[in-house]
Protein backbone atom coordinates (compact mmCIF):
# COMPACT_ATOMS: atom_id res chain seq x y z
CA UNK A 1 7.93 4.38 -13.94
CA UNK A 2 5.24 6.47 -15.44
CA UNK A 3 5.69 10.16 -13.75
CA UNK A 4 2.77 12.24 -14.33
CA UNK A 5 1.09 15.89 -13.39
CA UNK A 6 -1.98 16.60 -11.31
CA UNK A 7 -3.63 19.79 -10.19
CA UNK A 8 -5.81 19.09 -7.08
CA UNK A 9 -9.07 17.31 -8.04
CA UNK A 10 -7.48 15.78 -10.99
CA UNK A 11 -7.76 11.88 -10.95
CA UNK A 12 -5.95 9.19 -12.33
CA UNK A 13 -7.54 6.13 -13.76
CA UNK A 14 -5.53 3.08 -13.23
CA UNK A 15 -7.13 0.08 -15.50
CA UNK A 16 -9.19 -0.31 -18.55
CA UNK A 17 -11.34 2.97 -18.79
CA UNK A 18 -14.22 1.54 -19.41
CA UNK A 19 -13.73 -0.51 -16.51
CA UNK A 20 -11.37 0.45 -14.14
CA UNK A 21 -9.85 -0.89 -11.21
CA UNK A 22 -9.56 2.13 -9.58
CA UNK A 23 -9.48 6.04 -9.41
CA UNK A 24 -6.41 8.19 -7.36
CA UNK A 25 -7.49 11.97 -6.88
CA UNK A 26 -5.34 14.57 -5.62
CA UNK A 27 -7.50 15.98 -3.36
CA UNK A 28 -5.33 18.53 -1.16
CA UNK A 29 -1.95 20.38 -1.97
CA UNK A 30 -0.99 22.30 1.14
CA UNK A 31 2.40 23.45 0.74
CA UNK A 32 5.12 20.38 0.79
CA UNK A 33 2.17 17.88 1.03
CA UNK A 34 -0.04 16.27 -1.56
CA UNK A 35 -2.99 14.16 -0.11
CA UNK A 36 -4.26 11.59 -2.19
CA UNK A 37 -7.87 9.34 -2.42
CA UNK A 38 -7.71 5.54 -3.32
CA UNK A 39 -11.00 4.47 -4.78
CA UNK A 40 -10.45 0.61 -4.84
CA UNK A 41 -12.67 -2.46 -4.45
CA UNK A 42 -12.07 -3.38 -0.91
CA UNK A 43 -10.38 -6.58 -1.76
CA UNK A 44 -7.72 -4.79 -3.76
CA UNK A 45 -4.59 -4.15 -0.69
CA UNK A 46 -3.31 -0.74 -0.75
CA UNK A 47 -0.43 0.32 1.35
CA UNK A 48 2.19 2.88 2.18
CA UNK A 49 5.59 1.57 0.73
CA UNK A 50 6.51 1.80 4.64
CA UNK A 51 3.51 -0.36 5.82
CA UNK A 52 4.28 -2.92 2.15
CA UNK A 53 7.49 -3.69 3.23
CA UNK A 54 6.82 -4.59 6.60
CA UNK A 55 4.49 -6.65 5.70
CA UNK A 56 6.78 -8.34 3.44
CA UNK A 57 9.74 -9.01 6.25
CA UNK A 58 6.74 -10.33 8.71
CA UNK A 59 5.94 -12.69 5.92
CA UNK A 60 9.64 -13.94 5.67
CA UNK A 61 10.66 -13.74 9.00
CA UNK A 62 10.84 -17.44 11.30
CA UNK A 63 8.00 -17.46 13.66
CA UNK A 64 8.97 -17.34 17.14
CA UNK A 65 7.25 -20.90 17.51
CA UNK A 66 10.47 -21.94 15.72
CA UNK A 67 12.49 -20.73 17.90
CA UNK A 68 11.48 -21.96 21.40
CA UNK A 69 12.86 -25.20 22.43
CA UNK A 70 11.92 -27.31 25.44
CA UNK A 71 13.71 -27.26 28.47
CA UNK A 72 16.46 -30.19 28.79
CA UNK A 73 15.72 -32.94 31.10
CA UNK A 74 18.21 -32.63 33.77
């Protein structure tokens, strides 16, 4: 893991730097919080580790079509 220091409006290049895939900018420290600006191409996903991982356990999890079975004959 590359750990790194940023004062606000400081960027961070992530790519080739001639061509990169995208820019993250501090742009607010107020107090415990540090607000940050994704400049990607719109087909590049970018999510909150929160939001990644649920996507992740939808992906995996049966769908509930799998689980339904007709009602016996009786």
């Amino acid at each position: 893991m590359l750990v790194i220091t940023r004062r606000e409006g400081e960027e961070v290049i992530i790519g080739d730097p001639a061509s990169p895939l995208g820019v993250v900018r501090v742009a607010v420290i107020k107090g415990d919080r540090v607000r940050l600006a994704f400049e990607f191409p719109r087909e590049v996903a970018v999510h909150r580790r929160e939001v990644a991982e649920q996507i992740v356990a939808d992906e995996e999890a049966p769908s509930v079509a799998g689980k339904i079975r007709p009602a016996s004959e009786g």
